[in-house]
Structures are given as C-alpha cells and as structure tokens.
C-alpha atoms as a PDB file:
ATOM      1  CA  UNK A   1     -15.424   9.753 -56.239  1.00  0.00           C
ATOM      2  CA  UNK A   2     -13.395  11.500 -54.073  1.00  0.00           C
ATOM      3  CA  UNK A   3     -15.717  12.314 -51.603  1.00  0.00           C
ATOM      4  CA  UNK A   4     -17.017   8.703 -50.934  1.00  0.00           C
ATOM      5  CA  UNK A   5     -15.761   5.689 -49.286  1.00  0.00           C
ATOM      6  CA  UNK A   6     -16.153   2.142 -49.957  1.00  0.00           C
ATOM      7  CA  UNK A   7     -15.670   0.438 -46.271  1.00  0.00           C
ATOM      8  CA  UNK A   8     -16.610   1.590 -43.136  1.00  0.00           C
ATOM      9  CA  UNK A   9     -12.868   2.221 -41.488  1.00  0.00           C
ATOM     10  CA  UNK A  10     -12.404   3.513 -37.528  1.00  0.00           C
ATOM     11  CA  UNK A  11     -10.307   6.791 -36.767  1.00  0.00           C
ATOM     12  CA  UNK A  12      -7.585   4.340 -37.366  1.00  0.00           C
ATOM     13  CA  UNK A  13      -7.743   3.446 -40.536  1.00  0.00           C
ATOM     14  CA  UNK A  14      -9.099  -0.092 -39.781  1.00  0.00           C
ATOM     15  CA  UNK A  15     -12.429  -2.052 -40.067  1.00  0.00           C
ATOM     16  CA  UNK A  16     -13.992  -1.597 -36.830  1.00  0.00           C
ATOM     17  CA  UNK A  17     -15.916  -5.071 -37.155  1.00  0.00           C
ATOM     18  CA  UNK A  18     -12.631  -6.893 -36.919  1.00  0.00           C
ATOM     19  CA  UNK A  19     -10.120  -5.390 -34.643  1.00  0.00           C
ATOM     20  CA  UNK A  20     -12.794  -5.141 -31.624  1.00  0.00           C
ATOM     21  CA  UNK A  21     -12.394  -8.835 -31.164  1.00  0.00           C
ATOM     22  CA  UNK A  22      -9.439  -9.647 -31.926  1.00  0.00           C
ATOM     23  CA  UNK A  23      -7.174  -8.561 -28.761  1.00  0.00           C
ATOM     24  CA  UNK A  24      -8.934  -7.746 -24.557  1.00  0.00           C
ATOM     25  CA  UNK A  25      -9.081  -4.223 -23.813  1.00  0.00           C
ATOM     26  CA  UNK A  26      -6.551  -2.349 -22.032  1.00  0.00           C
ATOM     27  CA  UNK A  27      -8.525  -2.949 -18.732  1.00  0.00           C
ATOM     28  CA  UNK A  28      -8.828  -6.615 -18.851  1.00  0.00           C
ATOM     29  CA  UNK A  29      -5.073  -7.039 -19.620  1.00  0.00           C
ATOM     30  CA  UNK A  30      -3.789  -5.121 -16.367  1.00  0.00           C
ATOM     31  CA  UNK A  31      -6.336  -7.366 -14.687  1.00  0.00           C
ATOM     32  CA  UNK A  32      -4.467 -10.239 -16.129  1.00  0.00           C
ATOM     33  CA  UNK A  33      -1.367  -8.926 -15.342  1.00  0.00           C
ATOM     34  CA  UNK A  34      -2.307  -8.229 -11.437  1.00  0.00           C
ATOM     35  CA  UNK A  35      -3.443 -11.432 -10.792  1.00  0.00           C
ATOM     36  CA  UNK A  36      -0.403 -12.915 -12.373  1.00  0.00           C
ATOM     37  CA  UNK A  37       1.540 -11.019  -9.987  1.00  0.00           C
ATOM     38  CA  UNK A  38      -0.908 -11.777  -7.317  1.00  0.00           C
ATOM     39  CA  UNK A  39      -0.019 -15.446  -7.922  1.00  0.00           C
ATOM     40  CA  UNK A  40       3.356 -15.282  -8.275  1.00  0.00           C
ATOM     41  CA  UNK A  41       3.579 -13.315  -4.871  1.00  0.00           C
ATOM     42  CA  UNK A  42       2.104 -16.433  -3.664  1.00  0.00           C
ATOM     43  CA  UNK A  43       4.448 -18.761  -5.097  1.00  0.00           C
ATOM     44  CA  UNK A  44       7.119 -16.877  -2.864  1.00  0.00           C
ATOM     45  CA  UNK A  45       5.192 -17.874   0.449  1.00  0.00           C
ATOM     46  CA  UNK A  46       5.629 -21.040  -0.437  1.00  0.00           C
ATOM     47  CA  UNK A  47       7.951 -23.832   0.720  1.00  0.00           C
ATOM     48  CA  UNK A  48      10.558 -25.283  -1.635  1.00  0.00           C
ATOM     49  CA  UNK A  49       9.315 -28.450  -1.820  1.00  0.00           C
ATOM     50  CA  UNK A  50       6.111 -27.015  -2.543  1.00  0.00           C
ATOM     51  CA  UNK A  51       7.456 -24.963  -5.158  1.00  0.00           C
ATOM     52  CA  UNK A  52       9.323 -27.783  -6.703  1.00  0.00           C
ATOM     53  CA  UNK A  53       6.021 -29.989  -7.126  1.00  0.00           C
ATOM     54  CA  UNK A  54       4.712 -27.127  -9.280  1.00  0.00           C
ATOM     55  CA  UNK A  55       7.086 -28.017 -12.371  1.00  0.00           C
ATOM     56  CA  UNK A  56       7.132 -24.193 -13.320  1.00  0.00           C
ATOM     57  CA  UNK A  57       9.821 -23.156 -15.787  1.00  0.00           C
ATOM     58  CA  UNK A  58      13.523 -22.789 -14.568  1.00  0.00           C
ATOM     59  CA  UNK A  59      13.678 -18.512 -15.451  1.00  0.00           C
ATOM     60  CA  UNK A  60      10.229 -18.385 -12.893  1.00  0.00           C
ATOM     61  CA  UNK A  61      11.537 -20.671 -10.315  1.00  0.00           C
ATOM     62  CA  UNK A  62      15.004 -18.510 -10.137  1.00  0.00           C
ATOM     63  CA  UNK A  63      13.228 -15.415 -10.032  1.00  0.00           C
ATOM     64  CA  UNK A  64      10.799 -16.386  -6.976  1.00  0.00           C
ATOM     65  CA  UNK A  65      14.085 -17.855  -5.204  1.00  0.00           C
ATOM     66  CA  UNK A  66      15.623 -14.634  -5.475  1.00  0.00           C
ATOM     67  CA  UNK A  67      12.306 -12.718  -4.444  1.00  0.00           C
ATOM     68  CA  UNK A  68      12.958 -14.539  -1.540  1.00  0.00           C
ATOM     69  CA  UNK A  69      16.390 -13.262  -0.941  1.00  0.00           C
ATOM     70  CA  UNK A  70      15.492  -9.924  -1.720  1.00  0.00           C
ATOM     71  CA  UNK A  71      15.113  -7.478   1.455  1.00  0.00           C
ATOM     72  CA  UNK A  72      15.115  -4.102   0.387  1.00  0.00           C
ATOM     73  CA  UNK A  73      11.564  -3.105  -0.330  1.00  0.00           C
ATOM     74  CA  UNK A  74      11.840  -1.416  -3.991  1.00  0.00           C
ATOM     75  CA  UNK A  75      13.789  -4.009  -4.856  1.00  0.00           C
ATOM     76  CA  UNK A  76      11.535  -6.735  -3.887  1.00  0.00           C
ATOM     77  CA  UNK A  77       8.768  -4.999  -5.313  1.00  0.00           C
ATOM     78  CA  UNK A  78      10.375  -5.167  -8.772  1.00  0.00           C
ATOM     79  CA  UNK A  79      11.456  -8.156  -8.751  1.00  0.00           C
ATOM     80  CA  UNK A  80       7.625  -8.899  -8.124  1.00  0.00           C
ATOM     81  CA  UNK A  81       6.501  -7.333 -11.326  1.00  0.00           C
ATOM     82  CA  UNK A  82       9.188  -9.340 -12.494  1.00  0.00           C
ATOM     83  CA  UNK A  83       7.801 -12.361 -11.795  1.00  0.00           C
ATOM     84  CA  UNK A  84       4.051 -11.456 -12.586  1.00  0.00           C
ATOM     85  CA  UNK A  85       6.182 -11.017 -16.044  1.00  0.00           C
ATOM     86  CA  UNK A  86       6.907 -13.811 -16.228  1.00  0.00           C
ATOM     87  CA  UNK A  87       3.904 -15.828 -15.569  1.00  0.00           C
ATOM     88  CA  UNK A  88       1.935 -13.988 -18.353  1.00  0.00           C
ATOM     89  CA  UNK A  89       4.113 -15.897 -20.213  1.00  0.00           C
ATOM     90  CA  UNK A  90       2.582 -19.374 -18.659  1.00  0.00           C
ATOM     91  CA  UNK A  91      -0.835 -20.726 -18.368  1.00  0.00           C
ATOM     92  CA  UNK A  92      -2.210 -19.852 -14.916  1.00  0.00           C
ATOM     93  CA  UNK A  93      -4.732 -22.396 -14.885  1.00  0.00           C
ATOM     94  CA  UNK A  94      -3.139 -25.518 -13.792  1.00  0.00           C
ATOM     95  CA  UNK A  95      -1.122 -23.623 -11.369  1.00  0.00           C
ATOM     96  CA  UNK A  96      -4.183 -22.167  -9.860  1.00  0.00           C
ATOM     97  CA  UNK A  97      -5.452 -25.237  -9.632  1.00  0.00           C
ATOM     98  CA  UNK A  98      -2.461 -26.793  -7.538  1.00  0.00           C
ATOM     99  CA  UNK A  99      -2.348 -23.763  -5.543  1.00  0.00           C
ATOM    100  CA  UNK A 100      -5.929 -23.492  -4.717  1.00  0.00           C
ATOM    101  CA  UNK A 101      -8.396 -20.849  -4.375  1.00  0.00           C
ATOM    102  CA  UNK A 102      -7.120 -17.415  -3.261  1.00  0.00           C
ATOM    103  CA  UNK A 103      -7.898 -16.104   0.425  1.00  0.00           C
ATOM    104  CA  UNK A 104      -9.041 -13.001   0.847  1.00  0.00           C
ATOM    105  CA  UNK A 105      -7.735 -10.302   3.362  1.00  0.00           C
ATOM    106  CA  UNK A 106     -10.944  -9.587   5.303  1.00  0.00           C
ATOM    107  CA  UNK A 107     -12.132  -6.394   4.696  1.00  0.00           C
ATOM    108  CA  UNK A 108     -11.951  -3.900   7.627  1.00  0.00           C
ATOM    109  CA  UNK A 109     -14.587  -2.724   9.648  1.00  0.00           C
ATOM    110  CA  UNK A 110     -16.342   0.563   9.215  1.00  0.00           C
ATOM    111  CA  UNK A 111     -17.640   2.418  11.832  1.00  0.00           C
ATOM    112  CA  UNK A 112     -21.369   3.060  12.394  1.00  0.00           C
ATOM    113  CA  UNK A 113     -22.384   6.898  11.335  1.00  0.00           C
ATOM    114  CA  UNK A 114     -23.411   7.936  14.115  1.00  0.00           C
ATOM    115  CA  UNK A 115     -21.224   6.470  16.720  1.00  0.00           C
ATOM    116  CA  UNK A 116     -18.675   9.450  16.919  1.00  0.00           C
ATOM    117  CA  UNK A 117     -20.845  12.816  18.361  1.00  0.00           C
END
C-alpha cells in the first residue's frame, strides 16, 4: 500500500514517457538561439533596401538599425543578443531562404608536426 506505486514517475514527479518529447533539450535550444543570432548579425551587414525587402517585423527592423548605430563593443554585443531575441520569436525559414546559405569563415591552417625542430 504504502510502499508501492501505481505509475512509473521520473525524479520529478512526472511520467517520463511524456515529458521527453514534448520540449528540445537544453542543447538544441542554445543551438537555436546562436544561429538566430548568427542570422540576425547578418541582417546588420545588410543594405537597407535589402533589409526592407525582407518584411521582418517593425521591433526587429529597429533593433538591427540601431545595431548599426551602435559603436561601443559591449554595447553592440548586447544589442546582438538582443536581436537573436528577437528572431526566436519569428520563423527563420523564409528568411533563410531570402538570405541564402551561410558562408563559412575558412578555417585556419595548422601547421605540419614536424615543421618546427
């Protein structure tokens, strides 16, 4: 009676079959949230007619013109987790499509092991 237990619960309390599903780990969230910013860091290289084909909400668009205003370095750094903020709030898709595929930095050359004795 006391002693047994009816469902199978987590350390939580909850039914372990249903809450693995229902939300992404931690992990796969801050990827989300990196490449939101990633994009969004984007969006401030870009022109403003480029940015005004993009028909992204008016809170985004004000924040990425004043990213570009922005010349201290702390401060422009917030105000691009500020934007990546934002966009989780969007659907990256489409605007991924219009902006195209990212290009990578090219990864820098290592030096042979034995080059150095």
């Amino acid at each position: 009676m006391m002693g047994e237990q009816t469902e199978d619960l987590d350390d939580r309390g909850q039914d372990g079959d249903e809450g693995a599903d229902e939300r992404p780990s931690k992990s796969s969230r801050k990827r989300a949230a990196h490449a939101a910013q990633a994009m969004g860091e984007r969006l401030i290289t870009l022109r403003e007619t480029e940015l005004e084909r993009l028909a992204l909400p008016e809170p985004l668009l004000t924040a990425v013109r004043d990213a570009r205003r922005i010349r201290a370095r702390g401060g422009l750094a917030r105000q691009k987790q500020y934007i990546g903020k934002l966009m989780r709030d969007i659907d990256l898709a489409p605007l991924e499509a219009a902006l195209g595929p990212a290009i990578a930095p090219p990864r820098p050359r290592r030096a042979k092991p034995g080059r150095f004795r």
